[in-house]
N, C-alpha and C. Protein backbone atom coordinates (compact mmCIF):
# COMPACT_ATOMS: atom_id res chain seq x y z
N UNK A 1 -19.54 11.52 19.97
CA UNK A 1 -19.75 10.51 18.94
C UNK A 1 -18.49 9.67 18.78
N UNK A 2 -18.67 8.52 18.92
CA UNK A 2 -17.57 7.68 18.81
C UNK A 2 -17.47 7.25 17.16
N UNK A 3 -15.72 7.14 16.89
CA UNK A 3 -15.67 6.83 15.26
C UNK A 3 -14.66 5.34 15.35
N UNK A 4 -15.03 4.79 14.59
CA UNK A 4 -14.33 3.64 14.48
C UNK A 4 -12.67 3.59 13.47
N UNK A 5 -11.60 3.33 14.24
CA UNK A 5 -10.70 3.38 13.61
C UNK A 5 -10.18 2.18 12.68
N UNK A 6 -9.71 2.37 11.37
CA UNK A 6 -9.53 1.31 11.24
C UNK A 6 -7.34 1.52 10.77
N UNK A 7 -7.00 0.17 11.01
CA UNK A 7 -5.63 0.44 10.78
C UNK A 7 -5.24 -0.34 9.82
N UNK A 8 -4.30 0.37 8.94
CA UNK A 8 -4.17 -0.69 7.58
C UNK A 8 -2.78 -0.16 7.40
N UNK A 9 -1.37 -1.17 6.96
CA UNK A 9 -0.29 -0.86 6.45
C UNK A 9 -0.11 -0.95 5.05
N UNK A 10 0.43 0.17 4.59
CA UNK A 10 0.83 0.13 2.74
C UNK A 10 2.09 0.12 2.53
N UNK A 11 2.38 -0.35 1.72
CA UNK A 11 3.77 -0.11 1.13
C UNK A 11 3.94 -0.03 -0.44
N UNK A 12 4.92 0.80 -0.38
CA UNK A 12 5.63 1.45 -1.68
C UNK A 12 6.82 0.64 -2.18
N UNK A 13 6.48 -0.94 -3.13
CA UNK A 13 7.26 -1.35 -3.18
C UNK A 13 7.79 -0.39 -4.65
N UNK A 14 9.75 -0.65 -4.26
CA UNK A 14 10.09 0.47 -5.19
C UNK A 14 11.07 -0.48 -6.18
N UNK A 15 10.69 -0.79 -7.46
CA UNK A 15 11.85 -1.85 -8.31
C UNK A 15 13.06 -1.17 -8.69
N UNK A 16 14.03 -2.09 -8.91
CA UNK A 16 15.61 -1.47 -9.67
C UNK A 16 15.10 -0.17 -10.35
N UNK A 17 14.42 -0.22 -11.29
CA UNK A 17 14.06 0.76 -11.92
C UNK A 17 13.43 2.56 -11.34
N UNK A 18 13.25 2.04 -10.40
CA UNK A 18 13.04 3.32 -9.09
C UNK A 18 11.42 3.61 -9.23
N UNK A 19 10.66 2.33 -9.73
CA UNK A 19 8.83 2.50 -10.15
C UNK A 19 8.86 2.29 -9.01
N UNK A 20 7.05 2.25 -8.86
CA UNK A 20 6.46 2.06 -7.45
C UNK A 20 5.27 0.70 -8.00
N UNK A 21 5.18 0.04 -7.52
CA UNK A 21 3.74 -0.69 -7.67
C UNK A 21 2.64 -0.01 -7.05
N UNK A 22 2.21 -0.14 -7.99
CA UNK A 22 0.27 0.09 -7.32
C UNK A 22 -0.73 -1.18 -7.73
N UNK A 23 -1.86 -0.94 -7.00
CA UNK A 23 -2.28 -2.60 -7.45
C UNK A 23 -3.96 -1.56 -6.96
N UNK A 24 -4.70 -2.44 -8.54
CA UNK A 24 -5.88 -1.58 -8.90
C UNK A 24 -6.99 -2.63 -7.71
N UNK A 25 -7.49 -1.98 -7.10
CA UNK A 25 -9.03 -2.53 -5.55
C UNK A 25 -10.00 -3.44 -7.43
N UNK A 26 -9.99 -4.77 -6.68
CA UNK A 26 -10.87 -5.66 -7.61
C UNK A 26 -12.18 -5.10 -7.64
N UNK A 27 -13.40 -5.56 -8.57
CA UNK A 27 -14.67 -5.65 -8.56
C UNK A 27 -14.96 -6.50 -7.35
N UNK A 28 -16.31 -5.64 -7.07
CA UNK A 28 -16.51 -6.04 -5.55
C UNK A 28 -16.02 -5.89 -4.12
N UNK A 29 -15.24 -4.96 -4.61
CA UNK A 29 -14.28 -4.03 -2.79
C UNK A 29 -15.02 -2.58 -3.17
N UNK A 30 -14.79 -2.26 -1.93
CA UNK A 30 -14.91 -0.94 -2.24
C UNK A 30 -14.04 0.08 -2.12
N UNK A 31 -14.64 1.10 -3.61
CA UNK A 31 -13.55 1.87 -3.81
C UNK A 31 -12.73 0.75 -4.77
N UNK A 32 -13.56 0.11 -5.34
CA UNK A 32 -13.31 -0.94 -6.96
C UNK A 32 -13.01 0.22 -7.97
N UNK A 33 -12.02 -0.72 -8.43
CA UNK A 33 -11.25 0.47 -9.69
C UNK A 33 -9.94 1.42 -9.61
N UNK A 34 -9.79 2.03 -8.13
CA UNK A 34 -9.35 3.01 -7.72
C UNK A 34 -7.14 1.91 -7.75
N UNK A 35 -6.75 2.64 -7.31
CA UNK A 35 -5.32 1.85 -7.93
C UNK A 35 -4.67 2.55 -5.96
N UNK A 36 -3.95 1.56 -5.21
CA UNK A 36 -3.56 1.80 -4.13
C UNK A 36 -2.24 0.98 -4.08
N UNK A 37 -1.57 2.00 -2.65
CA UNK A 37 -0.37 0.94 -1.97
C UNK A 37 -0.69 -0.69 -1.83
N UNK A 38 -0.21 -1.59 -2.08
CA UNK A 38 -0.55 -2.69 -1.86
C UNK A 38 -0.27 -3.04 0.27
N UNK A 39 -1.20 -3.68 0.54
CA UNK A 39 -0.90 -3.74 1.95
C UNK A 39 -2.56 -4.21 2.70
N UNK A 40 -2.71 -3.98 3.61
CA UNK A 40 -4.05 -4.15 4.26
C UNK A 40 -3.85 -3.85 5.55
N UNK A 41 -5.37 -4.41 6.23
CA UNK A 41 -5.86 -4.06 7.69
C UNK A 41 -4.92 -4.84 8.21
N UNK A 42 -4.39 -4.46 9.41
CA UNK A 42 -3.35 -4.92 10.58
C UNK A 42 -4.32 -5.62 11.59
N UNK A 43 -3.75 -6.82 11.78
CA UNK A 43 -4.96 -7.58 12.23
C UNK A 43 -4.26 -7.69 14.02
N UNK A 44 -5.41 -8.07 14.98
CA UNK A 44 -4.93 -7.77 15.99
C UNK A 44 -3.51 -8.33 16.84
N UNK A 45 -3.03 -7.60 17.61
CA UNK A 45 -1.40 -8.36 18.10
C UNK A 45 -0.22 -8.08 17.32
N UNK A 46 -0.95 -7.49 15.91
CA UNK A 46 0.04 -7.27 14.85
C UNK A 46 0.76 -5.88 15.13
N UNK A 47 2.47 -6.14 14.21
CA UNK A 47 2.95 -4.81 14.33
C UNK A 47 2.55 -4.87 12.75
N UNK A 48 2.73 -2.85 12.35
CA UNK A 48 2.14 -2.71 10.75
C UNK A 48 3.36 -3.82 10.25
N UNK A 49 4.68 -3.92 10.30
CA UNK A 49 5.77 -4.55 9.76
C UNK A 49 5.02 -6.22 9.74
N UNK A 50 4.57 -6.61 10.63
CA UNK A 50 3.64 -8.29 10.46
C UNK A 50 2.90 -8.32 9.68
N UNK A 51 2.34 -7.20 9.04
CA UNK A 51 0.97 -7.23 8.91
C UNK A 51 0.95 -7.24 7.27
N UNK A 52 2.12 -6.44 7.02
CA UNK A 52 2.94 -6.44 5.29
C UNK A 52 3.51 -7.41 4.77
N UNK A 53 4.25 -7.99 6.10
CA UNK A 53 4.83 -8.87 5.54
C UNK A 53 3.77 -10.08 5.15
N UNK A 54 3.10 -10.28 6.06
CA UNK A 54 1.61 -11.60 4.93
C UNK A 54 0.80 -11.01 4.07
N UNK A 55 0.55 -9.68 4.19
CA UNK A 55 -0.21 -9.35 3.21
C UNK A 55 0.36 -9.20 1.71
N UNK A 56 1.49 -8.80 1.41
CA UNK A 56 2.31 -9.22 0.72
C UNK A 56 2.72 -10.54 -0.05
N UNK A 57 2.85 -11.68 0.93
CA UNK A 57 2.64 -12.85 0.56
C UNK A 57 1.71 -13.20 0.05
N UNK A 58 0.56 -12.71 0.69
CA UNK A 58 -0.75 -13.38 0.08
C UNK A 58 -1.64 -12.82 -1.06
N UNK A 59 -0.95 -11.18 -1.27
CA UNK A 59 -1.84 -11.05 -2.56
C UNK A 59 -0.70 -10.77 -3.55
N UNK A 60 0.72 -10.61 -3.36
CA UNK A 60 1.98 -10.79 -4.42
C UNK A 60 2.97 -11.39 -4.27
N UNK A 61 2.42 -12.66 -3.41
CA UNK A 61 3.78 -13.60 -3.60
C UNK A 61 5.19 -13.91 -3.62
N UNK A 62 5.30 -12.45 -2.42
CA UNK A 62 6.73 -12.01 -2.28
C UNK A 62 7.23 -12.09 -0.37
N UNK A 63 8.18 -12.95 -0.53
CA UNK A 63 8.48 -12.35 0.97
C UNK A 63 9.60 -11.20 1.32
N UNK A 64 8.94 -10.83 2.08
CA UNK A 64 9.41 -9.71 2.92
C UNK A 64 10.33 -9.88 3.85
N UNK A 65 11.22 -9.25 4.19
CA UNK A 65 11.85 -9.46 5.58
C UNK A 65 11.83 -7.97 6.31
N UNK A 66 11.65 -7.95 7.73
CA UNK A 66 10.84 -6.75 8.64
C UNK A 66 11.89 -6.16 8.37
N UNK A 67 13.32 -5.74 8.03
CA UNK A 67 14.53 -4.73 8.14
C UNK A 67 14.76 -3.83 7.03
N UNK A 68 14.00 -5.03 6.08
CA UNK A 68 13.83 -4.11 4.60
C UNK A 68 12.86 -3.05 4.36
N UNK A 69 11.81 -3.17 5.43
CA UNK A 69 10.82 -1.92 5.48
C UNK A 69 10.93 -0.95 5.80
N UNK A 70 11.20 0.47 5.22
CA UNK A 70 11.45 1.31 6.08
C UNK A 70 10.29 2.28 6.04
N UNK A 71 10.26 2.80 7.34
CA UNK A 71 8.50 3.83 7.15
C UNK A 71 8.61 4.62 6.71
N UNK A 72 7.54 5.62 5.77
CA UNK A 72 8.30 6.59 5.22
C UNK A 72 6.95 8.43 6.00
N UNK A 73 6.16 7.75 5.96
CA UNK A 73 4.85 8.45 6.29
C UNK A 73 3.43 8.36 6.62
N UNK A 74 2.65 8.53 6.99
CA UNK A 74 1.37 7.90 6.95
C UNK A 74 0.30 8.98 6.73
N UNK A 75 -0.94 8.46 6.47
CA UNK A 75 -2.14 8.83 5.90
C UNK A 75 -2.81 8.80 7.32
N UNK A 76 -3.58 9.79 7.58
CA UNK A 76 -5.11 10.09 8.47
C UNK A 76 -6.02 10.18 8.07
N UNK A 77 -7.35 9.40 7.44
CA UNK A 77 -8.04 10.10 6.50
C UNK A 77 -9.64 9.78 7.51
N UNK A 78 -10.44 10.65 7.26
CA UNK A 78 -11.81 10.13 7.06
C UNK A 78 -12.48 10.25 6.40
N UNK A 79 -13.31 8.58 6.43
CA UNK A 79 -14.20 8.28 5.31
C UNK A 79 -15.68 8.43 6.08
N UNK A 80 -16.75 7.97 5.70
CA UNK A 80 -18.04 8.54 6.18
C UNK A 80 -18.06 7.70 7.14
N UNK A 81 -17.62 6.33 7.16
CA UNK A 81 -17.82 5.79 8.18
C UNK A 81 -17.02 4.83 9.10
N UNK A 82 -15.58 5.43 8.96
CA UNK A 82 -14.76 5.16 10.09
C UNK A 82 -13.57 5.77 9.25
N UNK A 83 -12.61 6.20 10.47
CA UNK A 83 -11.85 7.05 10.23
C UNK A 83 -9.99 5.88 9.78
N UNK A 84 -9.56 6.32 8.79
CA UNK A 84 -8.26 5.09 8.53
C UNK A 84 -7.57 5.73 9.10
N UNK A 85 -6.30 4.82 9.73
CA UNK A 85 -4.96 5.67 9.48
C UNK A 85 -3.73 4.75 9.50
N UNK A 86 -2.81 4.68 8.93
CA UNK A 86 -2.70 4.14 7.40
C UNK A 86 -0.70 4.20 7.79
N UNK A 87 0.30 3.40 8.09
CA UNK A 87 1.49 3.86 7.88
C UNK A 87 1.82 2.94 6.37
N UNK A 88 2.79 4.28 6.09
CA UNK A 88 3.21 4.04 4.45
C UNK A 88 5.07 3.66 4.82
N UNK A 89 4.63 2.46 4.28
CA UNK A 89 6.38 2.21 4.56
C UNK A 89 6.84 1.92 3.26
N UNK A 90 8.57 2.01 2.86
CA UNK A 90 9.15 1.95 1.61
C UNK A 90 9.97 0.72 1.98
N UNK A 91 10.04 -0.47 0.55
CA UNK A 91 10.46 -1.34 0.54
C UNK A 91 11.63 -1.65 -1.02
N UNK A 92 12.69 -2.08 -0.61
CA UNK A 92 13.50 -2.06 -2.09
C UNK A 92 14.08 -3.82 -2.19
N UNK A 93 13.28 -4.57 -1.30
CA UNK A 93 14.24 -5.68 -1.56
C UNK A 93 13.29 -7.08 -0.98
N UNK A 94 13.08 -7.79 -1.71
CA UNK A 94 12.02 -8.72 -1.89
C UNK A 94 12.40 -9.98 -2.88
N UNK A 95 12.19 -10.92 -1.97
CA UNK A 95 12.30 -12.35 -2.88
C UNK A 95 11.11 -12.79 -3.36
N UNK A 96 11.21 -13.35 -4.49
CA UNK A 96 10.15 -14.11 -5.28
C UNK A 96 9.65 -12.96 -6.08
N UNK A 97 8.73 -13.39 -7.44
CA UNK A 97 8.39 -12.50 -8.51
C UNK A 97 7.10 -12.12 -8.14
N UNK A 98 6.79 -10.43 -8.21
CA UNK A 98 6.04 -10.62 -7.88
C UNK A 98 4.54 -10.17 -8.97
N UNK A 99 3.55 -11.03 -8.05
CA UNK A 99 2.79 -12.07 -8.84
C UNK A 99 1.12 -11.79 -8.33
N UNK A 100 0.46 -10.47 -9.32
CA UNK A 100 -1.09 -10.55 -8.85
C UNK A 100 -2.10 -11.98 -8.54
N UNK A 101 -2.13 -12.19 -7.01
CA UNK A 101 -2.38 -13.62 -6.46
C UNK A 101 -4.03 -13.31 -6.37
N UNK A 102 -4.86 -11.83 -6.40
CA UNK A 102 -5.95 -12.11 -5.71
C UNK A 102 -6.63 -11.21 -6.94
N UNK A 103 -6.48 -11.47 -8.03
CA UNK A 103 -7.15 -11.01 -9.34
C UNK A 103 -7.07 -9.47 -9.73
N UNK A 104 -6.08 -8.77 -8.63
CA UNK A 104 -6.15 -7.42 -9.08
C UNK A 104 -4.71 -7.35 -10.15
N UNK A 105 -5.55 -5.69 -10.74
CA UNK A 105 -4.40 -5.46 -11.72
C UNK A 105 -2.95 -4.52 -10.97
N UNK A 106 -2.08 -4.89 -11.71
CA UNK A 106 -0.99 -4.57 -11.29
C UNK A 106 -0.09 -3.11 -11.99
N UNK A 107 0.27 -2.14 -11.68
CA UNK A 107 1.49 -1.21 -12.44
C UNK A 107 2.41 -1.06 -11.88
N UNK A 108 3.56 -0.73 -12.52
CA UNK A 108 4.77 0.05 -12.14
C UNK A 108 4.65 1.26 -12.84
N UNK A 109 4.99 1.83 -11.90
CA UNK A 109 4.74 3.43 -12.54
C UNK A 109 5.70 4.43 -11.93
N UNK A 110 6.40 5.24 -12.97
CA UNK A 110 7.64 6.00 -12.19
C UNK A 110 6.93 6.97 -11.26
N UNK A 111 7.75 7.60 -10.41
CA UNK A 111 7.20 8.77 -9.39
C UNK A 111 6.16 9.71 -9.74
N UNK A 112 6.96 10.20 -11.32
CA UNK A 112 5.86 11.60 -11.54
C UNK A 112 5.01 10.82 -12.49
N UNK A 113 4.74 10.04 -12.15
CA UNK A 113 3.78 9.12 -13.31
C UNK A 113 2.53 8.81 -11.72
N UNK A 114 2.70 8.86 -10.79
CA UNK A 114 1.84 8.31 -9.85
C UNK A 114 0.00 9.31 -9.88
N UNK A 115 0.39 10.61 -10.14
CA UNK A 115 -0.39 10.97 -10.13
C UNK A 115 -1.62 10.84 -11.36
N UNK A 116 -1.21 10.11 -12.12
CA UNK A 116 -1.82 9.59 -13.34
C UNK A 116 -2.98 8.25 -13.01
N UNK A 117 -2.75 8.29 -11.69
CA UNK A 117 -3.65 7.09 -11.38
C UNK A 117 -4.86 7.61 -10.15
N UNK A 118 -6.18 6.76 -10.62
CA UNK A 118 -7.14 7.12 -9.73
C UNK A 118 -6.99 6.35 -8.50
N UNK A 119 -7.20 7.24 -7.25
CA UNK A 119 -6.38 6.66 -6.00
C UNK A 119 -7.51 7.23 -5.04
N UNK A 120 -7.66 5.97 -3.71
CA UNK A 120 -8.61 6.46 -2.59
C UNK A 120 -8.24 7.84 -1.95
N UNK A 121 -8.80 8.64 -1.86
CA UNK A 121 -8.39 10.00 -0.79
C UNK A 121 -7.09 9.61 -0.10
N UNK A 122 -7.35 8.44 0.80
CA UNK A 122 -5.92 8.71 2.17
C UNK A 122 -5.08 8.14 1.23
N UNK A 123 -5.16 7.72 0.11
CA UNK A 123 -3.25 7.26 -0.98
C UNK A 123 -3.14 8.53 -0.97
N UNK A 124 -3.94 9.54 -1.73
CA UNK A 124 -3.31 10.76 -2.90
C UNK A 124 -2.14 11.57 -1.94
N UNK A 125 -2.26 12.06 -0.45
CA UNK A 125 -1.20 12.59 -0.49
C UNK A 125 0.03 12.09 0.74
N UNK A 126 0.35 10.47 -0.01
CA UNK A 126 1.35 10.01 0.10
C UNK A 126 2.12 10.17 -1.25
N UNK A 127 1.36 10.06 -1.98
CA UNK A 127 2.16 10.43 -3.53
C UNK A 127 3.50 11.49 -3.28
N UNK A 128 3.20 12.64 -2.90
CA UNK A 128 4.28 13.33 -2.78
C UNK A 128 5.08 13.53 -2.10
N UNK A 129 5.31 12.79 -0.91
CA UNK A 129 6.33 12.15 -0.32
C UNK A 129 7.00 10.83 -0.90
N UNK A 130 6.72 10.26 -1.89
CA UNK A 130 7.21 9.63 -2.51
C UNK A 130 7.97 10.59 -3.46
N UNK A 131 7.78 11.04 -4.38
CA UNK A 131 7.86 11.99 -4.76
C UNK A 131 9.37 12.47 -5.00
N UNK A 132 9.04 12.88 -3.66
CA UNK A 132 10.22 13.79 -2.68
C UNK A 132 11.21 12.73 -2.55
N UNK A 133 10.98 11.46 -2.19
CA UNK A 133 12.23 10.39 -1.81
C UNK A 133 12.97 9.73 -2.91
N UNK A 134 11.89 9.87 -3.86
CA UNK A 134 12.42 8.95 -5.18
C UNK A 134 12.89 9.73 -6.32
């Protein structure tokens, strides 16, 4: 049986304050409601580091530069109908404010505060490698 992979980069942006952003999946995605790494599908030709850096731009209005990313871990997960897998990279340094561009809600939330949020399966155990770093 063949499964369809899909590839998506997240990142853990981390403020002065040592929070993490999470950014809540709008009405009408699925898995609406649920609160995730901000990031997306890596589109083809892309490295995950390309793929953050516009996705970033385009739903928080921040640019990125590829040196400031550093990877920290990734997610394998399967869902019923294609399997993710997911690198989680950590970011501490970003120009421009950043700015919910595509109607989702936004938190900062300290480390041991992460688990306080409802999160897709392949987030929950990046949490504690964060955790561990922060």
């Amino acid at each position: 049986m063949s499964v369809r992979i899909v590839l998506v980069a997240a990142c853990a942006l981390v403020d002065a304050d040592g929070r993490v952003l999470l950014a809540q999946r709008p009405q009408g995605k699925p898995m609406a409601g649920l609160w995730e790494f901000p990031g997306g599908k890596i589109e083809g030709g892309e490295k995950p580091e390309q793929s953050l850096i516009r996705e970033l731009k385009e739903e928080l209005g921040i640019d990125v530069k590829e040196d400031c990313l550093a990877p920290l871990t990734f997610a394998s997960h399967s869902y019923p109908d294609f399997h993710l897998l997911m690198p989680l990279f950590v970011c501490r340094r970003w120009e421009g404010t950043v700015t919910a561009l595509e109607g989702q809600k936004l938190a900062w939330a300290k480390p041991n505060r992460l688990r306080d949020y409802d999160m897709p399966p392949a987030d929950v155990p990046l949490v504690s490698h964060l955790m561990a770093l922060l």
